[in-house]
PDB file of N, CA and C in Angstrom:
ATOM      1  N   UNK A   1     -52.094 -45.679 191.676  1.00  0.00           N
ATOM      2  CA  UNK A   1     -52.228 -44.369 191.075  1.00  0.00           C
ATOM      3  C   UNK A   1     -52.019 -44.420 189.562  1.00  0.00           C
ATOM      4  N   UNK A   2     -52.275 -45.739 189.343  1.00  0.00           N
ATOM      5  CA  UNK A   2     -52.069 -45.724 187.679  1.00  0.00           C
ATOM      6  C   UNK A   2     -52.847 -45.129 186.982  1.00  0.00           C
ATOM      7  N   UNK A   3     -54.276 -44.795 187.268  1.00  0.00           N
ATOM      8  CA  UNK A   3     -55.610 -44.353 187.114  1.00  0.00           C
ATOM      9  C   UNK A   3     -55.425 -42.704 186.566  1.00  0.00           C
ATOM     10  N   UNK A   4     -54.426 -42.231 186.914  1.00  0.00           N
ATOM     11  CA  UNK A   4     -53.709 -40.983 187.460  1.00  0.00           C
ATOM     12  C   UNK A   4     -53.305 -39.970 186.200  1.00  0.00           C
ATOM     13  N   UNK A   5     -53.881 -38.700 185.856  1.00  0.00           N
ATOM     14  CA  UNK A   5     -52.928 -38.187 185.120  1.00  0.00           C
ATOM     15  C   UNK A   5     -51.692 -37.536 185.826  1.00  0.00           C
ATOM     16  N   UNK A   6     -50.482 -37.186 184.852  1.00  0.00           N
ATOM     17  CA  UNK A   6     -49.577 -36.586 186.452  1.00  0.00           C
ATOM     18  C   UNK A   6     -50.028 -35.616 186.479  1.00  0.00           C
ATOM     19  N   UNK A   7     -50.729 -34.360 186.349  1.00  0.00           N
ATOM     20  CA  UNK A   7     -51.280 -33.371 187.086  1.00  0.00           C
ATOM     21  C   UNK A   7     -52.087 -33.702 188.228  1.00  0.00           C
ATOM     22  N   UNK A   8     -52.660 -34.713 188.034  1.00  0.00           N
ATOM     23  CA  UNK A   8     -53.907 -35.309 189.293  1.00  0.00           C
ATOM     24  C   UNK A   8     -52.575 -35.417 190.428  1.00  0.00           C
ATOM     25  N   UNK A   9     -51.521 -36.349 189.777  1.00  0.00           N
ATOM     26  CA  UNK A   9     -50.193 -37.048 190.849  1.00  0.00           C
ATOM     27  C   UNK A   9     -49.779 -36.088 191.325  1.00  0.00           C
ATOM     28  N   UNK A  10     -49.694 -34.888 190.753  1.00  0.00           N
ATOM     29  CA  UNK A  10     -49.036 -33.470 191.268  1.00  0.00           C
ATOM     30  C   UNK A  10     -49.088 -33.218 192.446  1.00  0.00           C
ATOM     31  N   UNK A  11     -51.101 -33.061 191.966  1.00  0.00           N
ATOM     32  CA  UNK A  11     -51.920 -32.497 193.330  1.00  0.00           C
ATOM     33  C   UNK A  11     -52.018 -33.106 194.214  1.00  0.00           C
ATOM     34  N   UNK A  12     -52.247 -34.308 194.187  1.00  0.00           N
ATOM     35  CA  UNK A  12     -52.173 -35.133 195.181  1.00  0.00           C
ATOM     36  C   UNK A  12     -50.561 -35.129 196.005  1.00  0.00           C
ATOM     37  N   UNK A  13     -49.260 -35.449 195.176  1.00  0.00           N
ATOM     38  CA  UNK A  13     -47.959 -35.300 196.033  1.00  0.00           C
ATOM     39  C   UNK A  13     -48.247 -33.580 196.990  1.00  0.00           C
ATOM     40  N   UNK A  14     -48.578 -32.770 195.839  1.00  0.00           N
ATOM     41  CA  UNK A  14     -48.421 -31.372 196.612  1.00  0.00           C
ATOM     42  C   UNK A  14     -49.411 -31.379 197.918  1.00  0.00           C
ATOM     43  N   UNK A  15     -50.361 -31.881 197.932  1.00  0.00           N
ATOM     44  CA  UNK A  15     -51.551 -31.700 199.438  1.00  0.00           C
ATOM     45  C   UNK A  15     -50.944 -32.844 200.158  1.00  0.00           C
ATOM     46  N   UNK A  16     -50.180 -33.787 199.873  1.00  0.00           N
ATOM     47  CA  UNK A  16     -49.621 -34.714 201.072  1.00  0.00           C
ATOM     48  C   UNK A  16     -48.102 -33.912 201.527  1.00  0.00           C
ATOM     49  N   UNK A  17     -47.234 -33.294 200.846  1.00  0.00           N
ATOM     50  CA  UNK A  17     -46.118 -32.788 201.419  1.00  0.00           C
ATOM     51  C   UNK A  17     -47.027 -31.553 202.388  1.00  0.00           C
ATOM     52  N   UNK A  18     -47.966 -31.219 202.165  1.00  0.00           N
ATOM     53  CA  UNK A  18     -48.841 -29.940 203.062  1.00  0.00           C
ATOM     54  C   UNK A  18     -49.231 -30.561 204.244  1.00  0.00           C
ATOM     55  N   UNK A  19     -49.686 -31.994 204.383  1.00  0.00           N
ATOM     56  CA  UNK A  19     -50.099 -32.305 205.206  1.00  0.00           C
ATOM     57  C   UNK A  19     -49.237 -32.820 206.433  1.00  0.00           C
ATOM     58  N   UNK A  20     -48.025 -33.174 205.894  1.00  0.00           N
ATOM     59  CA  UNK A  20     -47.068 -33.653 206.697  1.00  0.00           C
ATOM     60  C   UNK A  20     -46.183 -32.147 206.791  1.00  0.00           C
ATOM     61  N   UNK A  21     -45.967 -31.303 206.531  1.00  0.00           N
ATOM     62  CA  UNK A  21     -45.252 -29.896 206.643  1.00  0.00           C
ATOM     63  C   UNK A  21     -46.248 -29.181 207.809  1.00  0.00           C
ATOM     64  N   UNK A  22     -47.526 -29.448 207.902  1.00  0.00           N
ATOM     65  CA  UNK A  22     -48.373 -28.923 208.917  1.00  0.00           C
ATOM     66  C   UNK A  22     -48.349 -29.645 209.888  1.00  0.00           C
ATOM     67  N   UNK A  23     -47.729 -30.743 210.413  1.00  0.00           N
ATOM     68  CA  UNK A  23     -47.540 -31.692 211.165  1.00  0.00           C
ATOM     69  C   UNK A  23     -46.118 -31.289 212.070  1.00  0.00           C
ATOM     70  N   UNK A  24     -46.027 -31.272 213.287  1.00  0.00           N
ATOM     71  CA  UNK A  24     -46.877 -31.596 213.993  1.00  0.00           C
ATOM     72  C   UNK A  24     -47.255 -30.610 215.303  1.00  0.00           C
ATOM     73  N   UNK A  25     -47.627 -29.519 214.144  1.00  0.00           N
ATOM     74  CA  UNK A  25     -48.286 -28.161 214.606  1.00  0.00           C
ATOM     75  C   UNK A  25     -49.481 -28.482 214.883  1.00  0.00           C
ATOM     76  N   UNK A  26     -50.101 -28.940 213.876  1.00  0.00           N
ATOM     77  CA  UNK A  26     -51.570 -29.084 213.869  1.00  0.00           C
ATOM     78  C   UNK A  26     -52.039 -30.959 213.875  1.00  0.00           C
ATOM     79  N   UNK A  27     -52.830 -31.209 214.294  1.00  0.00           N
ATOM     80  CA  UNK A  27     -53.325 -32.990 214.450  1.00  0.00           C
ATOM     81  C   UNK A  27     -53.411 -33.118 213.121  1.00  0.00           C
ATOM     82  N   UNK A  28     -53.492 -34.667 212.769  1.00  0.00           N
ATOM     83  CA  UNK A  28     -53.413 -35.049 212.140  1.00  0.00           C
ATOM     84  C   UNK A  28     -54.827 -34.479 210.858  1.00  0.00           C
ATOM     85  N   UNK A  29     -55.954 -34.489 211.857  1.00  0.00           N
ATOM     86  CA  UNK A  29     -57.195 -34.066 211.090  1.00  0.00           C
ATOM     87  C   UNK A  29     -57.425 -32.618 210.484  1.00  0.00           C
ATOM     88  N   UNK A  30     -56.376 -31.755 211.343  1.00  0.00           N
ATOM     89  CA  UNK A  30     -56.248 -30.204 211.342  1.00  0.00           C
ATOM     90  C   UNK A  30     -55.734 -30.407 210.120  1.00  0.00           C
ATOM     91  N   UNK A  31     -54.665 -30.906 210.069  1.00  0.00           N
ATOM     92  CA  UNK A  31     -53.161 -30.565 208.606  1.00  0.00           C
ATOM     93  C   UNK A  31     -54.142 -31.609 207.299  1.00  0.00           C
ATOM     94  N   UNK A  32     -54.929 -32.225 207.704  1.00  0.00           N
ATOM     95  CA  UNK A  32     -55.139 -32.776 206.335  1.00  0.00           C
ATOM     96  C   UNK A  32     -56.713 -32.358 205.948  1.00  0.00           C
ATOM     97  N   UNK A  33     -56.632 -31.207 206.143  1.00  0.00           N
ATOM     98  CA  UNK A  33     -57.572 -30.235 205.503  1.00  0.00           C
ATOM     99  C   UNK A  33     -57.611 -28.908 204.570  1.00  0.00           C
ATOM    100  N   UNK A  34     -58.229 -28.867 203.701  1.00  0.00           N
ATOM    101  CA  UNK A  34     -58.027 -27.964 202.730  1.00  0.00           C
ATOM    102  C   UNK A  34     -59.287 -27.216 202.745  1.00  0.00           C
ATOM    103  N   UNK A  35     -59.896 -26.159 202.790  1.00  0.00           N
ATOM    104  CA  UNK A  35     -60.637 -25.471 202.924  1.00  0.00           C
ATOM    105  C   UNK A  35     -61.624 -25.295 201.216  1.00  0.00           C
ATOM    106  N   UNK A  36     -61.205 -25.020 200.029  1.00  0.00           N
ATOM    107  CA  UNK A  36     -61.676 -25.576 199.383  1.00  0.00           C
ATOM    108  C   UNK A  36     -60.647 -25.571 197.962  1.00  0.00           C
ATOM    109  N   UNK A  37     -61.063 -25.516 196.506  1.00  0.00           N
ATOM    110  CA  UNK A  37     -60.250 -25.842 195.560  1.00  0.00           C
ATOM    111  C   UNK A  37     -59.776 -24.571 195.090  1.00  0.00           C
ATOM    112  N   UNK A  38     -60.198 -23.285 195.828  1.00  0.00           N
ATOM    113  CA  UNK A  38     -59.387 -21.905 195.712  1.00  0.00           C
ATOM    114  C   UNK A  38     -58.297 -21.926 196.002  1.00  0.00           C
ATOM    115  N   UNK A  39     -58.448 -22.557 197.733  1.00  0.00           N
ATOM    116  CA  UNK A  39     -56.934 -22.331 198.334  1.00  0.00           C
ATOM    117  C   UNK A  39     -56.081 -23.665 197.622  1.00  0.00           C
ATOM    118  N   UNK A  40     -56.480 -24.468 197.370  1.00  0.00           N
ATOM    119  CA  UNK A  40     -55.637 -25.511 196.591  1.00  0.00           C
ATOM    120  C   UNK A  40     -55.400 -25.164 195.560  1.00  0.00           C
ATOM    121  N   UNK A  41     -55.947 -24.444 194.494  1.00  0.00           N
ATOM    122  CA  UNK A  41     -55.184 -23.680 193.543  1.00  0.00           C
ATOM    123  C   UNK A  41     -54.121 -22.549 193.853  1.00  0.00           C
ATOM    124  N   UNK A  42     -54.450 -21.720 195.047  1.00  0.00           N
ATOM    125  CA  UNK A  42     -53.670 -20.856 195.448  1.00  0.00           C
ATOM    126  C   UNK A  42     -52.339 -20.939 196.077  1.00  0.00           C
ATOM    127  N   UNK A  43     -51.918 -22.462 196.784  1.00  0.00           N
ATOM    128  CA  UNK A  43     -51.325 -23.385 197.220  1.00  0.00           C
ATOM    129  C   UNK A  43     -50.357 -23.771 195.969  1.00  0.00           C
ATOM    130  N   UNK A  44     -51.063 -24.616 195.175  1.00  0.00           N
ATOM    131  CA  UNK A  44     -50.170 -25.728 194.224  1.00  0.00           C
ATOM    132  C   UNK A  44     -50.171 -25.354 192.661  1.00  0.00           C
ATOM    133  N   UNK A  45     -50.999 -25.237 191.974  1.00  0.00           N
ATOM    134  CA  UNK A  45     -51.881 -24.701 190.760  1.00  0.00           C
ATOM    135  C   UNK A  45     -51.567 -23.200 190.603  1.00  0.00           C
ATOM    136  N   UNK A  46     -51.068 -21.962 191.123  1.00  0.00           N
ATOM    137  CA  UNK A  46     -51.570 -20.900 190.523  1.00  0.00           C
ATOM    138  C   UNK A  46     -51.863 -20.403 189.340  1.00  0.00           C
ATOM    139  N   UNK A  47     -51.345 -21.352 188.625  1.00  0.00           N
ATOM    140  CA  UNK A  47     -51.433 -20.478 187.064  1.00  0.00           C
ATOM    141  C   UNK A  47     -52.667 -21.132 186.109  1.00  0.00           C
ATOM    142  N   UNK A  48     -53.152 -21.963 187.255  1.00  0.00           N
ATOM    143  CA  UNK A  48     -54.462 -22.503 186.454  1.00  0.00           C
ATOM    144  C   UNK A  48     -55.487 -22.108 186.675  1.00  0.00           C
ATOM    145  N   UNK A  49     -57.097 -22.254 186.170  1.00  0.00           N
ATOM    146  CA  UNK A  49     -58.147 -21.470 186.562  1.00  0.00           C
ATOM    147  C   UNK A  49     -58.849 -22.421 187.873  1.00  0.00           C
ATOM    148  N   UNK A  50     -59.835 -21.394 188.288  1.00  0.00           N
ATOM    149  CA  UNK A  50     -60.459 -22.207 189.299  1.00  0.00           C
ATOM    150  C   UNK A  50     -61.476 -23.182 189.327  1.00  0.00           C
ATOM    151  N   UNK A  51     -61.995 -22.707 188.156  1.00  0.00           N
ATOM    152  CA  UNK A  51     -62.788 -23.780 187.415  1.00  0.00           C
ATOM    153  C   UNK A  51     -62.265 -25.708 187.451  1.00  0.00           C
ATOM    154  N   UNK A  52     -60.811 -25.302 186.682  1.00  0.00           N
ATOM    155  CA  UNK A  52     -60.265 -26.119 186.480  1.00  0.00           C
ATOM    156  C   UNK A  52     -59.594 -27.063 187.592  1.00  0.00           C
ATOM    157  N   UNK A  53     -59.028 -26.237 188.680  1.00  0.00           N
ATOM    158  CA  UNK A  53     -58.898 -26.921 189.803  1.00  0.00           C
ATOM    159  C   UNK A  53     -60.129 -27.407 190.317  1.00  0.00           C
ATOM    160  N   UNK A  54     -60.727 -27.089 190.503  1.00  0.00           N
ATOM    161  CA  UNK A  54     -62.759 -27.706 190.851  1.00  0.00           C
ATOM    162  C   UNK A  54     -63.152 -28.909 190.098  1.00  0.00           C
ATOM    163  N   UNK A  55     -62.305 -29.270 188.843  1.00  0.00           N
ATOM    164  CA  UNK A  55     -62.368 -29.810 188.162  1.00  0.00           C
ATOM    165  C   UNK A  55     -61.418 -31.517 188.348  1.00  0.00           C
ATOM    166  N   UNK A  56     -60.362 -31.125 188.368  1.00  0.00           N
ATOM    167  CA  UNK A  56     -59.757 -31.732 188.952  1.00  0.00           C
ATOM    168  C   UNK A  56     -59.700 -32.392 190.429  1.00  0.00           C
ATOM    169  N   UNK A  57     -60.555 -31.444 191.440  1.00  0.00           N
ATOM    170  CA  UNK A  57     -60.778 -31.494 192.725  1.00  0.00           C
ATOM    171  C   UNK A  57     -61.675 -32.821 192.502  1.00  0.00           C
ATOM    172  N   UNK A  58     -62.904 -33.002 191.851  1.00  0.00           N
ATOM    173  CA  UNK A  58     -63.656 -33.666 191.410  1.00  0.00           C
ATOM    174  C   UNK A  58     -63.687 -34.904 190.956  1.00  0.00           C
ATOM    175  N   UNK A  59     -62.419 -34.965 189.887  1.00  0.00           N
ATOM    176  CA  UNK A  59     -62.158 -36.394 189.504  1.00  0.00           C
ATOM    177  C   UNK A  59     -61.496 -36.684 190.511  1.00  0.00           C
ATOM    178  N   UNK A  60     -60.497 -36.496 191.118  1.00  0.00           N
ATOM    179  CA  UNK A  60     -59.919 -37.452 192.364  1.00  0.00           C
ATOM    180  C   UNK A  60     -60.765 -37.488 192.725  1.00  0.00           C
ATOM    181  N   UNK A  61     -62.067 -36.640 193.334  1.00  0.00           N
ATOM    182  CA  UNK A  61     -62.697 -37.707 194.025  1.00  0.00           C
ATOM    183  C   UNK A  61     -64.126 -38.461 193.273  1.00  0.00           C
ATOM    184  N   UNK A  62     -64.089 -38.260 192.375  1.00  0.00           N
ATOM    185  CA  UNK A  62     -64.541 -39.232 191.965  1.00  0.00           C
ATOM    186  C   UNK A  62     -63.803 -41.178 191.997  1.00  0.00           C
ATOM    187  N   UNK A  63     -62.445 -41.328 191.930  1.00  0.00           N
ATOM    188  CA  UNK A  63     -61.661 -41.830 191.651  1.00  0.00           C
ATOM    189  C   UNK A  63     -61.248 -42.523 193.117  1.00  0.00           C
ATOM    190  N   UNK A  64     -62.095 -41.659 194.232  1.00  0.00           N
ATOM    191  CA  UNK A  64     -61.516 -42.651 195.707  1.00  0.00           C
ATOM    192  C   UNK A  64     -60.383 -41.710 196.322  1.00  0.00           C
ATOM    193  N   UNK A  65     -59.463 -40.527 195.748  1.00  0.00           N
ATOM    194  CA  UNK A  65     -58.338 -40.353 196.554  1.00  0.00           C
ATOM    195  C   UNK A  65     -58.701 -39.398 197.215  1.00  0.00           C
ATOM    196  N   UNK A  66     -59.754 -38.644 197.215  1.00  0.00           N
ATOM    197  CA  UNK A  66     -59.805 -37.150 198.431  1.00  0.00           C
ATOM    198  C   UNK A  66     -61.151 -37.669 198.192  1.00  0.00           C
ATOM    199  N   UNK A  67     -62.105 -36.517 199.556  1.00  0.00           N
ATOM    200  CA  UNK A  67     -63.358 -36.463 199.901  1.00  0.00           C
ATOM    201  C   UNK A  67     -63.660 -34.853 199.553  1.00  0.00           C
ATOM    202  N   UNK A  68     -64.496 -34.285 199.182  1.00  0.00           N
ATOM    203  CA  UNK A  68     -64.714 -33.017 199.073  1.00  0.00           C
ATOM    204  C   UNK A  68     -66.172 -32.726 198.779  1.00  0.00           C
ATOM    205  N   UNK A  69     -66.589 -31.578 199.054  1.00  0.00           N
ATOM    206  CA  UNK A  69     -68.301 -31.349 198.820  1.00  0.00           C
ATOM    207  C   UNK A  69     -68.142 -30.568 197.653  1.00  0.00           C
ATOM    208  N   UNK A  70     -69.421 -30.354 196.891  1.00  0.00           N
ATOM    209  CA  UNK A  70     -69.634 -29.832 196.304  1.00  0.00           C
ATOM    210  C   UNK A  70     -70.214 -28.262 196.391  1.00  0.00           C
ATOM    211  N   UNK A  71     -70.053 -26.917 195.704  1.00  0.00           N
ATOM    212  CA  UNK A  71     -70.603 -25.992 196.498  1.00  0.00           C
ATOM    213  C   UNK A  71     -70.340 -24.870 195.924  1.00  0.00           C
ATOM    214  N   UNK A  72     -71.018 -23.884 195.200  1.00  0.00           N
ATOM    215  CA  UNK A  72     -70.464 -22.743 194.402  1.00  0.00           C
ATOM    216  C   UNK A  72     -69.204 -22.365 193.705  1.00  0.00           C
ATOM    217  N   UNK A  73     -69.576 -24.004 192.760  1.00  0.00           N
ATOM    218  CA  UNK A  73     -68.495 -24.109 191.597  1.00  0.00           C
ATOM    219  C   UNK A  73     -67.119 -24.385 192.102  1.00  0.00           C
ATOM    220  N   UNK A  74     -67.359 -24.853 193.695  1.00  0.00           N
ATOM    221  CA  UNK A  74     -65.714 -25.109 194.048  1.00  0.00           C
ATOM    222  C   UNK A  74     -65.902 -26.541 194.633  1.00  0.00           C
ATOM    223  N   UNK A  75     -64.634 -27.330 194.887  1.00  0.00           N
ATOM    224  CA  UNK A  75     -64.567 -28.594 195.626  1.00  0.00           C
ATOM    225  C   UNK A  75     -64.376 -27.805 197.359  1.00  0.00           C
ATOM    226  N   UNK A  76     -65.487 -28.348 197.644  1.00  0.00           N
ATOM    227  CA  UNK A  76     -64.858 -27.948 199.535  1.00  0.00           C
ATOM    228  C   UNK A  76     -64.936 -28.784 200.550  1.00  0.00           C
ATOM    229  N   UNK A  77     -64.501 -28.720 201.572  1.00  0.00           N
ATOM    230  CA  UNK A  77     -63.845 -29.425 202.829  1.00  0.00           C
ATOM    231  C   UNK A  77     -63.089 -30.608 201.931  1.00  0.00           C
ATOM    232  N   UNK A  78     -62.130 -30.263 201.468  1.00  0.00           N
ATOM    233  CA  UNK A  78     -61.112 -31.339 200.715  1.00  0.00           C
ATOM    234  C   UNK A  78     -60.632 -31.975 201.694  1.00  0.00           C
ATOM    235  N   UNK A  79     -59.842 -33.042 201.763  1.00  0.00           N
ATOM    236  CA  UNK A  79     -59.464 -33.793 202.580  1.00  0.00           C
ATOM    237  C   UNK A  79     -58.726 -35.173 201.602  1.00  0.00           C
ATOM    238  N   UNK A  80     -57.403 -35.868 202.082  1.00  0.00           N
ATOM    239  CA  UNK A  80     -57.106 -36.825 201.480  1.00  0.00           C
ATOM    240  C   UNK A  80     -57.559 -37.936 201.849  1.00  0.00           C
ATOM    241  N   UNK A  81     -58.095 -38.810 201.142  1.00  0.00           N
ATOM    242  CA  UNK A  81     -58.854 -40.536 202.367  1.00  0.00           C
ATOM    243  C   UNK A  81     -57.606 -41.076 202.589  1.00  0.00           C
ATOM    244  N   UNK A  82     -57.910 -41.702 203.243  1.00  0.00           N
ATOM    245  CA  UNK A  82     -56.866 -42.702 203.946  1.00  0.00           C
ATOM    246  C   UNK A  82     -55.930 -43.629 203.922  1.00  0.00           C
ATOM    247  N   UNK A  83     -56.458 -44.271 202.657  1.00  0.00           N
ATOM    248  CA  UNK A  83     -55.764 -45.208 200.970  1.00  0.00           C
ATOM    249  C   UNK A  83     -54.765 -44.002 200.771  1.00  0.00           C
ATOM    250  N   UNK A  84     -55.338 -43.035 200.194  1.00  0.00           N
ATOM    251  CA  UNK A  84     -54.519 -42.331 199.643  1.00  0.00           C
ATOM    252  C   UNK A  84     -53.198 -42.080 200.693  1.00  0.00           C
ATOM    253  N   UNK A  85     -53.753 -41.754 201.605  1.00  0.00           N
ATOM    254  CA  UNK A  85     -52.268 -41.173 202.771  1.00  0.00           C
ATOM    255  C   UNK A  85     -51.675 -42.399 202.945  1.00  0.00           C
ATOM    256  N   UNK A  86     -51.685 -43.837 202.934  1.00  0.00           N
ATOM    257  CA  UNK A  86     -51.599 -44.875 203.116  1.00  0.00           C
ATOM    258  C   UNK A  86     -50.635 -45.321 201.842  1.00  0.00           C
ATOM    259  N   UNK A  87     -51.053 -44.910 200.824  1.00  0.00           N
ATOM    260  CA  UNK A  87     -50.378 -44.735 199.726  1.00  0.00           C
ATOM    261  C   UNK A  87     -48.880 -44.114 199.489  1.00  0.00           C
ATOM    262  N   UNK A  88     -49.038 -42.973 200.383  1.00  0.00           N
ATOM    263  CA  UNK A  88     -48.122 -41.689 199.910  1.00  0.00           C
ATOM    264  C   UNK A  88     -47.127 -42.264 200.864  1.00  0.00           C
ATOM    265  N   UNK A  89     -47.501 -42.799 201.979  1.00  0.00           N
ATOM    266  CA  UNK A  89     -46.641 -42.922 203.232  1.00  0.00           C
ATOM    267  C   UNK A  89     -45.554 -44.288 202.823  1.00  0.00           C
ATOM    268  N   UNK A  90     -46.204 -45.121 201.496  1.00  0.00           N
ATOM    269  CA  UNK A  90     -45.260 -46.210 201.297  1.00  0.00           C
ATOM    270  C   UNK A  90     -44.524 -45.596 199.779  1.00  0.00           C
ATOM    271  N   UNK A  91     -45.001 -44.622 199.281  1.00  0.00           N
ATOM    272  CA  UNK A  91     -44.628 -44.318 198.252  1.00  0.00           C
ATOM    273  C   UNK A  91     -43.163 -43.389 198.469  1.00  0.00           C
ATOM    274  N   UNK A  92     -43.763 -42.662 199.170  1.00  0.00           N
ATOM    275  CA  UNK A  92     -42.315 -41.536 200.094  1.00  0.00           C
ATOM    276  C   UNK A  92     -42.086 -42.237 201.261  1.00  0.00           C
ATOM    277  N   UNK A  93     -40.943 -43.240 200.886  1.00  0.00           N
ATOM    278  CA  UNK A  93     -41.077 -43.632 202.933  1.00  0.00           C
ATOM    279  C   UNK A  93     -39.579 -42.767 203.402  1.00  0.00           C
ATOM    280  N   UNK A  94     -39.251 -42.161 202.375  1.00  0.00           N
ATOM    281  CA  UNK A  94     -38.448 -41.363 203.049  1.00  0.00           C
ATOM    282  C   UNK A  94     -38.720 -39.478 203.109  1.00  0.00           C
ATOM    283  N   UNK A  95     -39.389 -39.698 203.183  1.00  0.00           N
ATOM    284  CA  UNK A  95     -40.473 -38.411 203.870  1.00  0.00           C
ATOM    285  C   UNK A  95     -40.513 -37.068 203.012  1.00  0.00           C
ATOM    286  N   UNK A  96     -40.383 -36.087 203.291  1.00  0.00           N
ATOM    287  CA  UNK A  96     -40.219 -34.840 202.843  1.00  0.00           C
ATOM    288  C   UNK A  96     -39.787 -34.796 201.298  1.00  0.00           C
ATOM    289  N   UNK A  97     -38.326 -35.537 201.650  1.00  0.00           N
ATOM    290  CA  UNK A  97     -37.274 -35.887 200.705  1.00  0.00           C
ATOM    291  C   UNK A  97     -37.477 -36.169 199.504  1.00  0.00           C
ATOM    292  N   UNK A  98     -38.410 -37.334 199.215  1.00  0.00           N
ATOM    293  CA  UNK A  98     -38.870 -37.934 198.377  1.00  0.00           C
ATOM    294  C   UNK A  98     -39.470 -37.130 197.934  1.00  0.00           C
ATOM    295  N   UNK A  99     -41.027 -36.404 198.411  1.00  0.00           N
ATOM    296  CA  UNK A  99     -41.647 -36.429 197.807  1.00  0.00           C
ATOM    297  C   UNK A  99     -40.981 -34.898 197.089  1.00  0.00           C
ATOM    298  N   UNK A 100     -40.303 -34.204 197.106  1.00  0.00           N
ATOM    299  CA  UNK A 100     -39.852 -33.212 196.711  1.00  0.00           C
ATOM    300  C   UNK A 100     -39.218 -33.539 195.519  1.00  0.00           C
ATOM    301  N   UNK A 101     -38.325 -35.120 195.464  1.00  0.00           N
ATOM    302  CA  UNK A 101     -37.851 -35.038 194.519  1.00  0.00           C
ATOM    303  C   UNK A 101     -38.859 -35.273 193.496  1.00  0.00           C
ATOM    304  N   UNK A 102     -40.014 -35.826 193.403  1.00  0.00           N
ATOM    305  CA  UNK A 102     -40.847 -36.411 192.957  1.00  0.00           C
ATOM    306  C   UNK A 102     -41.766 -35.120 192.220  1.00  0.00           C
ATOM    307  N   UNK A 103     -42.154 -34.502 193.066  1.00  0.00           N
ATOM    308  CA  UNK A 103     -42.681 -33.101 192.909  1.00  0.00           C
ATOM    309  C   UNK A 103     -41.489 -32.561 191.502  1.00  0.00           C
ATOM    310  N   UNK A 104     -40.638 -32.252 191.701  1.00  0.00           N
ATOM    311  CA  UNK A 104     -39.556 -31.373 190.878  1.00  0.00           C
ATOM    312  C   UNK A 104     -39.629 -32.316 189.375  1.00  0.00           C
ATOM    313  N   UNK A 105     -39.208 -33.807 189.391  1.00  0.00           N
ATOM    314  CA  UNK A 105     -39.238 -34.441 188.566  1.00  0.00           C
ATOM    315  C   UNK A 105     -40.567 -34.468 187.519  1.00  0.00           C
ATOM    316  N   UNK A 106     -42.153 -34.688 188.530  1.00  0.00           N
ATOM    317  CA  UNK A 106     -42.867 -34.333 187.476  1.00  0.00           C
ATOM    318  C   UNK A 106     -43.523 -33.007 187.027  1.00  0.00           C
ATOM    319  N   UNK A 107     -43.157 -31.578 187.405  1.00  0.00           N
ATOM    320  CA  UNK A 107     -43.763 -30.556 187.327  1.00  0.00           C
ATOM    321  C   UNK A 107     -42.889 -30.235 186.173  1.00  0.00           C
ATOM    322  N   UNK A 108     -41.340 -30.759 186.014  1.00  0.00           N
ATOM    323  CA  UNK A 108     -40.662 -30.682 184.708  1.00  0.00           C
ATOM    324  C   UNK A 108     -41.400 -31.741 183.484  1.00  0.00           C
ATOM    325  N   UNK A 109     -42.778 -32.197 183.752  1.00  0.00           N
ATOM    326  CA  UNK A 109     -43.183 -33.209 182.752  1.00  0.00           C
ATOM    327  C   UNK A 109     -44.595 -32.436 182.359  1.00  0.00           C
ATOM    328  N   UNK A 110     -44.906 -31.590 183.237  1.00  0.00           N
ATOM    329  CA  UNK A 110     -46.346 -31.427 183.300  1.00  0.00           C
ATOM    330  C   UNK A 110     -46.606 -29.428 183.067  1.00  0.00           C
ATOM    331  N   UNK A 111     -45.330 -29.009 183.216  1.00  0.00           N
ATOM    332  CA  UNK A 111     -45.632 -27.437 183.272  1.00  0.00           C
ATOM    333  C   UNK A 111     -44.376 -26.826 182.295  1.00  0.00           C
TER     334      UNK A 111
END
């Protein structure tokens, strides 16, 4: 994730603590879905535009870490690939915990 600005790291920590917080209500494929870069702004981002989350939605995936379509100016059927969750799961191996602290630490760098 060196590739990474920390706003990108943000979004990405914030849609993996979502995905494992929806767990294990919903399957694995259910919780690691995002409907498009509205509700992910509405989610993680609020104070940014939607544009801009679409924007961002975009370079990650340009970059390999989510899958998403393209589609009336928004990123949709978001989803994290598998690297990425593969990633997060050795990055936080202590679950929730981590990534919260992680979350707090860089949103004091980035907002």
């Amino acid at each position: 994730m060196d590739d990474l600005t920390n706003e990108q790291k943000y979004l990405l920590a914030s849609m993996y603590k979502e995905v494992l917080s929806r767990q294990p209500a919903l399957s694995m494929e259910e919780s690691n879905y995002f409907h498009d870069s509205n509700e992910v702004r509405d989610m993680f981002l609020p104070d940014l535009s939607s544009d801009y989350v679409s924007t961002l939605c975009w370079k990650l995936k340009s970059k390999g870490y989510i899958s998403c379509d393209r589609g009336d100016d928004l990123a949709n059927n978001i989803r994290l690939e598998d690297s990425t969750i593969i990633y997060m799961e050795h990055r936080f191996s202590n679950g929730l915990k981590s990534i919260m602290k992680f979350l707090t630490d860089i949103k004091g760098i980035i907002f």
